[in-house]
C-alpha atoms as a PDB file:
ATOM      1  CA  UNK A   1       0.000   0.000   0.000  1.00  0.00           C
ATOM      2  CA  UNK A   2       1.561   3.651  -0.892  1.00  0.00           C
ATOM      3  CA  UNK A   3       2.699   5.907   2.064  1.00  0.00           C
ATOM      4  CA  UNK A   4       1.142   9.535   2.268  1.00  0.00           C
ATOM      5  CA  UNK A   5       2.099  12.319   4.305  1.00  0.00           C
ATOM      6  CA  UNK A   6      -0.336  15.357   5.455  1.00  0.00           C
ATOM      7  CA  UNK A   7       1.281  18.067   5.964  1.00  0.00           C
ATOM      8  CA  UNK A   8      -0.174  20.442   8.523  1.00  0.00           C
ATOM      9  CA  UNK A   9       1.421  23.844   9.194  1.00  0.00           C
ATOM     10  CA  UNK A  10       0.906  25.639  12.436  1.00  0.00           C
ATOM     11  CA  UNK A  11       0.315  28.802  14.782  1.00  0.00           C
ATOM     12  CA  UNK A  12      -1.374  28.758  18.019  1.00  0.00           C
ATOM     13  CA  UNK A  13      -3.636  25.873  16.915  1.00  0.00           C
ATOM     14  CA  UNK A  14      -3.796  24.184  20.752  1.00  0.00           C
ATOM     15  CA  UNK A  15      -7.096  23.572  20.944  1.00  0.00           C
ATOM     16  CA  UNK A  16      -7.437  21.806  17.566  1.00  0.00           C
ATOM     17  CA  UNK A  17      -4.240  19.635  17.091  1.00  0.00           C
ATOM     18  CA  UNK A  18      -4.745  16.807  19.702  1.00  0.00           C
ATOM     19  CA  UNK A  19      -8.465  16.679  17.319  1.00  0.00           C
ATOM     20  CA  UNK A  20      -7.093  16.433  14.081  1.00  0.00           C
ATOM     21  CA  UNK A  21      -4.163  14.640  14.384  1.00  0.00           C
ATOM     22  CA  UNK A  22      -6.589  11.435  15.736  1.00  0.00           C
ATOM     23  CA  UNK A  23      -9.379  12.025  13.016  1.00  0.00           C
ATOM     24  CA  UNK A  24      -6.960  11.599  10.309  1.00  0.00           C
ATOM     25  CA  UNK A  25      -4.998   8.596  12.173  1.00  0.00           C
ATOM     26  CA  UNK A  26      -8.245   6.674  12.550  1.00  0.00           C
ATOM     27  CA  UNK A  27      -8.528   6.324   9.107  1.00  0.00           C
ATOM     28  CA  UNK A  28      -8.037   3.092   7.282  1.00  0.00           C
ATOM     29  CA  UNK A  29      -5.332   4.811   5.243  1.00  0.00           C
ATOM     30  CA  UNK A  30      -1.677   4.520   5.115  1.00  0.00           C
ATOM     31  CA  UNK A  31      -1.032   7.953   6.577  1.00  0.00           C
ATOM     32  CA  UNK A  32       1.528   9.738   8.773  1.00  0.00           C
ATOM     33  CA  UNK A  33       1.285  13.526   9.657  1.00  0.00           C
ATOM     34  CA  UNK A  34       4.186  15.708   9.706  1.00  0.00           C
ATOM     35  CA  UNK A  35       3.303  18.956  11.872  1.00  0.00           C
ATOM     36  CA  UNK A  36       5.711  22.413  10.950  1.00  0.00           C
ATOM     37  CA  UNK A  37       4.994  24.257  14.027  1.00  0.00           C
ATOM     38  CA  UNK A  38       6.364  28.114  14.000  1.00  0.00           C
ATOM     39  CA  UNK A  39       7.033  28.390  17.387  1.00  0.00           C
ATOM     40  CA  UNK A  40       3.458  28.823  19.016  1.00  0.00           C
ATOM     41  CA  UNK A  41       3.130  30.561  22.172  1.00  0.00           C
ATOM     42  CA  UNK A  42      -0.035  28.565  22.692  1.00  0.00           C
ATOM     43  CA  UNK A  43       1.937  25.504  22.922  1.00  0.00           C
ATOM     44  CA  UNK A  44       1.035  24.001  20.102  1.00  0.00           C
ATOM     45  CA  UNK A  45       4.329  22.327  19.694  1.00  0.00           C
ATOM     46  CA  UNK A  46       4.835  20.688  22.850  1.00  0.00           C
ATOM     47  CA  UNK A  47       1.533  19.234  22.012  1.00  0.00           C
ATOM     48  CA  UNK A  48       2.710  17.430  18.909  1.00  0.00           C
ATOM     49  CA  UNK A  49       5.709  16.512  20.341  1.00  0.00           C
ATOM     50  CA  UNK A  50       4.070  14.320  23.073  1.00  0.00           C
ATOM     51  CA  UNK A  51       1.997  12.735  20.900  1.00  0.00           C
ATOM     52  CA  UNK A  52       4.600  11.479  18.319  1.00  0.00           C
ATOM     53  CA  UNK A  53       6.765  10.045  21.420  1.00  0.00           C
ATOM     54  CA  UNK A  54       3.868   7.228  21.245  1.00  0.00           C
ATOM     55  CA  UNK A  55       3.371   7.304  17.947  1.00  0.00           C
ATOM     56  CA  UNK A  56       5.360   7.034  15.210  1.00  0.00           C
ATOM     57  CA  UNK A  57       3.344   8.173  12.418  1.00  0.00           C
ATOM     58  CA  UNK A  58       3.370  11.842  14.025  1.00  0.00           C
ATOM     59  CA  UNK A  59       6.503  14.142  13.180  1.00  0.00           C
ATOM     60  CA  UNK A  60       7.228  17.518  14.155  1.00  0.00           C
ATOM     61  CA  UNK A  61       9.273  20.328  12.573  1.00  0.00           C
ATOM     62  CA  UNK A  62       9.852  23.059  14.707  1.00  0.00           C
ATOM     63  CA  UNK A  63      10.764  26.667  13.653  1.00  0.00           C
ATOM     64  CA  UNK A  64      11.866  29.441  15.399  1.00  0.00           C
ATOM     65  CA  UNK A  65       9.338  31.712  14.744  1.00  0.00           C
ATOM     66  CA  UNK A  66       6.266  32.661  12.408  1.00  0.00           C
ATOM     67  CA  UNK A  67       7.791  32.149   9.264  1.00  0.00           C
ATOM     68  CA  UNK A  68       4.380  31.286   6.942  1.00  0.00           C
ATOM     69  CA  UNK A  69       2.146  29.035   5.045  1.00  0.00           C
ATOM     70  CA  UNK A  70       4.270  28.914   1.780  1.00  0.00           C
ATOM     71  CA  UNK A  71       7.832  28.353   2.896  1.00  0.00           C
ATOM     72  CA  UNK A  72       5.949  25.535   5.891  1.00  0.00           C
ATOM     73  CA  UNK A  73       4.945  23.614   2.910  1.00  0.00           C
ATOM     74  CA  UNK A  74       8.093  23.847   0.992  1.00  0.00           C
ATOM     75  CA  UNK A  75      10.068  22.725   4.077  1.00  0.00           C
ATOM     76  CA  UNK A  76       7.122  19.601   3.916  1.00  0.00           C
ATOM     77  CA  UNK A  77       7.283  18.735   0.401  1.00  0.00           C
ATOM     78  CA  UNK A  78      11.000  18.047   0.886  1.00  0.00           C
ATOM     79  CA  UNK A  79      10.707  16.101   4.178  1.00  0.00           C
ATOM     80  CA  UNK A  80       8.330  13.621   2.060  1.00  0.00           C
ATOM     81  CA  UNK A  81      10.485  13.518  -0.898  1.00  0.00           C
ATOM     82  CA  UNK A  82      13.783  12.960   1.249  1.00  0.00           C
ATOM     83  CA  UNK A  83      11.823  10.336   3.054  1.00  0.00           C
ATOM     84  CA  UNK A  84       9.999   8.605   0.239  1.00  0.00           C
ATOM     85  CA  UNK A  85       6.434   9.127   0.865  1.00  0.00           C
ATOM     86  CA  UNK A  86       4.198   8.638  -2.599  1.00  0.00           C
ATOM     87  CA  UNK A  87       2.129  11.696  -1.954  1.00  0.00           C
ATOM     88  CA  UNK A  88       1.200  14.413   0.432  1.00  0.00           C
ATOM     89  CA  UNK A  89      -1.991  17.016   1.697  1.00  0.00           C
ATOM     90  CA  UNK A  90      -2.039  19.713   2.508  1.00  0.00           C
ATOM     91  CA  UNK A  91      -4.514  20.451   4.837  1.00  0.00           C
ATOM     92  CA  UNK A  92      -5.443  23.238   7.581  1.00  0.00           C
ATOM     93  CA  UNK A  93      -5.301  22.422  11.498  1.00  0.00           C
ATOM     94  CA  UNK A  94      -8.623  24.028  12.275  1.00  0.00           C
ATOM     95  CA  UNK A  95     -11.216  21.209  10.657  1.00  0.00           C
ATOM     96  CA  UNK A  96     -12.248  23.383   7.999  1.00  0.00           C
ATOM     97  CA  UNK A  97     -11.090  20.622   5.913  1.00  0.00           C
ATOM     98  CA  UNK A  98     -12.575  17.812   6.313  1.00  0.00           C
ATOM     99  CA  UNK A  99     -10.790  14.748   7.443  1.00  0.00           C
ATOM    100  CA  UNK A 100     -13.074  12.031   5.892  1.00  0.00           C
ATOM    101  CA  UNK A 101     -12.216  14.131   2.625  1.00  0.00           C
ATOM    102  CA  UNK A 102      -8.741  12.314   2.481  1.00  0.00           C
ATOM    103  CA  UNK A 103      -9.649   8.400   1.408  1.00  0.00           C
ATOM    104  CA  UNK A 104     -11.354  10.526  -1.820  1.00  0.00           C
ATOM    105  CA  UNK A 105      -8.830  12.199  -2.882  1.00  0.00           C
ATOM    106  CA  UNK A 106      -6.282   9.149  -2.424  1.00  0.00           C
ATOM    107  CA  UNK A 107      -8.617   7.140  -4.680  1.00  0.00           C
ATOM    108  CA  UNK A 108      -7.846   9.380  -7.403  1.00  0.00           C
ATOM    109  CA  UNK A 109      -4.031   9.335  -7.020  1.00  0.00           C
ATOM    110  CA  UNK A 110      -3.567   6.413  -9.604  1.00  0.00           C
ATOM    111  CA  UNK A 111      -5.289   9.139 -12.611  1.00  0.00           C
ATOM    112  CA  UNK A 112      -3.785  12.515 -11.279  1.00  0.00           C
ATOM    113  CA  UNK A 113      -1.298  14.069 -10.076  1.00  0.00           C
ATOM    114  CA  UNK A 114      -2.560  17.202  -8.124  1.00  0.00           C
ATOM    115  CA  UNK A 115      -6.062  16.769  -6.709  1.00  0.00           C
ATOM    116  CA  UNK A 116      -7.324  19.894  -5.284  1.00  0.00           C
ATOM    117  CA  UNK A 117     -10.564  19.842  -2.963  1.00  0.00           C
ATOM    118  CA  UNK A 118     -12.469  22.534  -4.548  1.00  0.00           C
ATOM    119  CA  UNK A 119     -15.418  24.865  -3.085  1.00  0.00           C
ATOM    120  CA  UNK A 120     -16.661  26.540  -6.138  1.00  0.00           C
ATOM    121  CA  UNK A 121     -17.057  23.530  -8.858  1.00  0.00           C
ATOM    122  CA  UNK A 122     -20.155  23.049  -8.393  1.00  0.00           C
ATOM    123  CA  UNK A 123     -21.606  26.032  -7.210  1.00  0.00           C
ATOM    124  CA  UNK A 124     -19.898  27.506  -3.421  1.00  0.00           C
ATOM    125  CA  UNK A 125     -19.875  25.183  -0.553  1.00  0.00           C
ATOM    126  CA  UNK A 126     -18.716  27.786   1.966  1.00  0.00           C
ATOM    127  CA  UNK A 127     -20.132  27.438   5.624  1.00  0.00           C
ATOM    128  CA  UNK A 128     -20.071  30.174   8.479  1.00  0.00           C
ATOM    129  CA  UNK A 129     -17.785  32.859   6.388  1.00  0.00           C
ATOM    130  CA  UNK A 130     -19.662  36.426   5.805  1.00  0.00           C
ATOM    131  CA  UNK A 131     -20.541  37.688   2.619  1.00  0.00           C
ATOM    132  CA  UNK A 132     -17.219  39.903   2.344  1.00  0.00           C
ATOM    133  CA  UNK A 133     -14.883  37.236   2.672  1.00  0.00           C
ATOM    134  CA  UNK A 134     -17.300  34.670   0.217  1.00  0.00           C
ATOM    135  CA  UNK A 135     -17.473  37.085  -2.537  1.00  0.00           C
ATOM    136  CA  UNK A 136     -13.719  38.045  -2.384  1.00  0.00           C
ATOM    137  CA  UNK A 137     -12.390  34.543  -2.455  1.00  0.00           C
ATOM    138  CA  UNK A 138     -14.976  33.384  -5.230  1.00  0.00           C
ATOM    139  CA  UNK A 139     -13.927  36.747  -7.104  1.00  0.00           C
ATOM    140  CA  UNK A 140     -10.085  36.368  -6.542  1.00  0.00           C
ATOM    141  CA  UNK A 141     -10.307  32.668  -8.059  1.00  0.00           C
ATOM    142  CA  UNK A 142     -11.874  33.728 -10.665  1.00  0.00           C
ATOM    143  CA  UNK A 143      -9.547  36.683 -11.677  1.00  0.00           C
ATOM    144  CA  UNK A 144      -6.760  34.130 -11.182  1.00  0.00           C
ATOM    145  CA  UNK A 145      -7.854  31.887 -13.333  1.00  0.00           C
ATOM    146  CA  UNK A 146      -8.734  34.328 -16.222  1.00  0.00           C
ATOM    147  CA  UNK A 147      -5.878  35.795 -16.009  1.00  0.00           C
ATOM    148  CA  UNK A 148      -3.509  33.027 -15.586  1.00  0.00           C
ATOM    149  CA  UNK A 149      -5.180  30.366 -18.070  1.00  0.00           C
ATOM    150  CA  UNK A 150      -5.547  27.681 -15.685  1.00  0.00           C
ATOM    151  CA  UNK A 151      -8.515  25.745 -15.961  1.00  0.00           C
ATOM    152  CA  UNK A 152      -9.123  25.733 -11.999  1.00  0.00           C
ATOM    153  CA  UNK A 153     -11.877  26.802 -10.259  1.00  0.00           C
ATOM    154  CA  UNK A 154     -10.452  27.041  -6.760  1.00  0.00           C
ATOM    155  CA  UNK A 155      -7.300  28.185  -7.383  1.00  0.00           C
ATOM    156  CA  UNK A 156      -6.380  29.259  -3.717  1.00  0.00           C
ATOM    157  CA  UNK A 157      -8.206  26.262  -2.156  1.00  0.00           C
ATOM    158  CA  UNK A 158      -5.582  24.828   0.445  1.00  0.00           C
ATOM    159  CA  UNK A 159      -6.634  21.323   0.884  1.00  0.00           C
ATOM    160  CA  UNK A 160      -5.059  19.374  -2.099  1.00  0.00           C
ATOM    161  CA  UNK A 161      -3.124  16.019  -2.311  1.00  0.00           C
ATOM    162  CA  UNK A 162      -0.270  16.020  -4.217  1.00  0.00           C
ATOM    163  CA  UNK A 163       1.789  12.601  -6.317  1.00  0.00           C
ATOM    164  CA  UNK A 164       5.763  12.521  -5.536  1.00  0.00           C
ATOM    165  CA  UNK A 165       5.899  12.854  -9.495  1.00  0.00           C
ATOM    166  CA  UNK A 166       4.044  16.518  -9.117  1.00  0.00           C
ATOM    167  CA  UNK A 167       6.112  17.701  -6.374  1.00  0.00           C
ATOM    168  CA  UNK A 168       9.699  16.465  -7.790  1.00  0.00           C
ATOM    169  CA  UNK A 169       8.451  18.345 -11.315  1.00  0.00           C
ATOM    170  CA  UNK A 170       8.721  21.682  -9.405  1.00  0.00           C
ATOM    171  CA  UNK A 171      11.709  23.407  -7.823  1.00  0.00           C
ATOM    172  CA  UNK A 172       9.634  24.820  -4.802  1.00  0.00           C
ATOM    173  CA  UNK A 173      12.789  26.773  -3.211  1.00  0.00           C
ATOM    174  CA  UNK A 174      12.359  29.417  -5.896  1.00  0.00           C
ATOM    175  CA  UNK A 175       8.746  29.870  -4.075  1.00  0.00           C
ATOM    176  CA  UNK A 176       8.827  33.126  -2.448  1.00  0.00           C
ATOM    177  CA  UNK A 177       5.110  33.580  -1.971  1.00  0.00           C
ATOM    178  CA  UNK A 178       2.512  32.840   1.031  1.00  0.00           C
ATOM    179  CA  UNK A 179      -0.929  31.978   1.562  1.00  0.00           C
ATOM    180  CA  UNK A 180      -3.216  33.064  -1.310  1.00  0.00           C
ATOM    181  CA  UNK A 181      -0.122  33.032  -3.617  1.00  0.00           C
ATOM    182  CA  UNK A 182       1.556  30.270  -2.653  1.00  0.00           C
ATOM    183  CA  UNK A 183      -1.871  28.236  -3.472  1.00  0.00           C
ATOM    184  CA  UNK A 184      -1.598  29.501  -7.223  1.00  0.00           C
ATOM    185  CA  UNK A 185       1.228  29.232  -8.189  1.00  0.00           C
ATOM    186  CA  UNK A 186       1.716  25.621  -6.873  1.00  0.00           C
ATOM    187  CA  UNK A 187      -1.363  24.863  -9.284  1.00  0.00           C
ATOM    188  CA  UNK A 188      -0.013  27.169 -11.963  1.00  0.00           C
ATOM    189  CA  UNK A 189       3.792  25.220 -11.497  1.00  0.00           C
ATOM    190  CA  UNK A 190       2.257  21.949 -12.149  1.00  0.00           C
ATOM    191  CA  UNK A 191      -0.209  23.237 -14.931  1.00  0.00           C
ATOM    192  CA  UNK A 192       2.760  24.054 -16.617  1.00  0.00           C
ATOM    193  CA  UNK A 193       4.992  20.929 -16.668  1.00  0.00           C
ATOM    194  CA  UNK A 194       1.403  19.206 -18.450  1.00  0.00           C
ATOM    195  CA  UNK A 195       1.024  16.941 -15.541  1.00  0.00           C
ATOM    196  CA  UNK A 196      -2.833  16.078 -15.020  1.00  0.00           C
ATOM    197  CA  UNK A 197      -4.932  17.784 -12.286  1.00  0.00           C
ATOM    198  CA  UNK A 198      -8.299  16.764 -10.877  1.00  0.00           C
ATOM    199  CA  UNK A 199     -10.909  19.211  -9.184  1.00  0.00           C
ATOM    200  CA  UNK A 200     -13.220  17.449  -6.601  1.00  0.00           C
ATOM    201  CA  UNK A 201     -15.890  19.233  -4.319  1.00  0.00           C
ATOM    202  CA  UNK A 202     -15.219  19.458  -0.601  1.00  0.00           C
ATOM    203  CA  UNK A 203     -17.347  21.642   1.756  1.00  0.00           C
ATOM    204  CA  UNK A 204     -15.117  24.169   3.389  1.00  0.00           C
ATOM    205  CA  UNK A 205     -16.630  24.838   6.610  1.00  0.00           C
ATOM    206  CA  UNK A 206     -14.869  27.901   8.920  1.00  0.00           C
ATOM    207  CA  UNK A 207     -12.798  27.479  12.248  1.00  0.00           C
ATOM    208  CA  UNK A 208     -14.883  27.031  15.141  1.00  0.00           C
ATOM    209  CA  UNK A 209     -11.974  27.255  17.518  1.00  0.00           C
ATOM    210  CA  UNK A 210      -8.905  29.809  17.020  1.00  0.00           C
ATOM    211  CA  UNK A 211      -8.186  32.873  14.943  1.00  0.00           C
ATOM    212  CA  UNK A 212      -7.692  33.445  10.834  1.00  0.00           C
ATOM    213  CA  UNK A 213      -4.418  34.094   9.895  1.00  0.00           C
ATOM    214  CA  UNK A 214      -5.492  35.696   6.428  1.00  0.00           C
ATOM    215  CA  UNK A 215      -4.139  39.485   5.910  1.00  0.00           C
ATOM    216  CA  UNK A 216      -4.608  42.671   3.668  1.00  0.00           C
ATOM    217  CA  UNK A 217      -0.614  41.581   2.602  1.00  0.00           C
ATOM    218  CA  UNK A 218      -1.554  38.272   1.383  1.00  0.00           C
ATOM    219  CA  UNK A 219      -4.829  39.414  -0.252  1.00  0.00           C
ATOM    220  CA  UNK A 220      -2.202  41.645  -2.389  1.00  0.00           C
ATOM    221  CA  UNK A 221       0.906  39.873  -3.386  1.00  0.00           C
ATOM    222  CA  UNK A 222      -1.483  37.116  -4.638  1.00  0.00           C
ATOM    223  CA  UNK A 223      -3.150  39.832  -6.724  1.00  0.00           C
ATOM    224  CA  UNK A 224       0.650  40.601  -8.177  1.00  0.00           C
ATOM    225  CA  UNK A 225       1.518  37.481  -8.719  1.00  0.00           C
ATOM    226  CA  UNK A 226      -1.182  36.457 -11.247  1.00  0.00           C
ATOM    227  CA  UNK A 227       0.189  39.082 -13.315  1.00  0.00           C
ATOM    228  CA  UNK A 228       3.871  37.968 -13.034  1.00  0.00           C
ATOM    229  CA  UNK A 229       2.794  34.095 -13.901  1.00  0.00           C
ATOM    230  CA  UNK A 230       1.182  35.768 -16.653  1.00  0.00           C
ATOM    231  CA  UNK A 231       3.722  37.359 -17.590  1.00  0.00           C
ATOM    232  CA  UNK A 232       6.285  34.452 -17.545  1.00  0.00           C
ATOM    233  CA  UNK A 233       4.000  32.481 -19.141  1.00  0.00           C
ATOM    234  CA  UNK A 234       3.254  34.355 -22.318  1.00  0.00           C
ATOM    235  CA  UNK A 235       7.429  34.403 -22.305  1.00  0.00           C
ATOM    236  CA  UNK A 236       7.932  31.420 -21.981  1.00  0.00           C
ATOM    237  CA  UNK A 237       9.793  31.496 -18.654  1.00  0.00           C
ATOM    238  CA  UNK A 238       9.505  29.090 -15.685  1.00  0.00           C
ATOM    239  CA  UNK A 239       6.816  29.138 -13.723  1.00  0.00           C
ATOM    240  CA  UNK A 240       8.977  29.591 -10.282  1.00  0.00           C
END
């Protein structure tokens, strides 16, 4: 049976680790979890680490401080490839991606390379976030994927399971992006190399426990970005 890894990046997530670290190990999947904690004053670390001294499907990177999404998932893509895994998630901490989500995506693994859990392909399965933040997401995916070409509905959806193939076609060090951006351009990076992608609906449902991290800054340099893929795509430069 193939190995995956989800990849969960952290800040102060205390009070939903313990949670989500046991849904996804009490699945009937061959799955470890590999936490990149940035140095939570809530603790979260010290957490982690006590649960993967009795288990060994539980790792823990720790940083020294709040160092984001983006370069958290770079640092996890090459922990899986150095240690052979056959794919990895990512996935948020806070449940608003759902757990029971992962055997679906897996089951697609032998046909794609890139599944992304989508909430917009077939219509907007959204729960709990206001109007504002609904309309700017939907909005912002769309714009990106005019602009860019891609033919991705969700294009900064963060819950998406990725083949060792996809993630050793892309030189993710040259990613110097977060959040919003980061989410594109991974999509974008393995648009480009012609490596296949499947969209599959998930309900995104927001935290009940803990604070957003999302920011005016990473609203924008997603918005620049789009036009600098753009760019480099209509030149014929790499994606990264």
């Amino acid at each position: 049976m193939k190995k995956g890894l989800v990849i969960i990046p952290t800040y102060d997530e205390a009070v939903n680790i313990k949670n989500i670290i046991n849904r996804i190990l009490s699945l009937p999947n061959q799955l470890e979890i590999l936490v990149v904690d940035d140095n939570s004053p809530d603790g979260t670390g010290n957490i982690v680490e006590k649960l993967a001294r009795t288990n060994k499907k539980i790792h823990l990177v720790r940083r020294p401080s709040k160092m984001g999404l983006g370069t958290a998932y770079v640092l996890g893509f090459g922990y899986m490839l150095e240690h052979g895994y056959d794919f990895a998630f990512e996935m948020d901490a806070d449940f608003s991606h759902n757990p029971d989500d992962l055997p679906r995506f897996i089951e697609l693994l032998g046909d794609y390379d890139l599944i992304v859990g989508s909430r917009y392909i077939t219509g907007i399965s959204v729960v709990n976030w206001p109007m504002k933040r609904l309309l700017l997401s939907f909005f912002a995916c769309l714009f990106a994927r005019i602009v860019t070409g891609i033919p991705v509905k969700d294009l900064t959806s963060g819950f998406k399971c990725y083949s060792s193939k996809a993630l050793g076609s892309v030189n993710w060090k040259k990613f110097n992006v977060d959040g919003y951006g980061f989410q594109i351009q991974s999509v974008f990076c393995i648009y480009k190399t012609g490596l296949r992608i499947k969209e599959i609906p998930i309900i995104f449902v927001e935290r009940r426990q803990g604070e957003s991290k999302m920011s005016k800054r990473i609203i924008w340099e997603a918005f620049w970005l789009v036009w600098r893929l753009r760019t480099k795509s209509i030149l014929g430069r790499k994606c990264s």
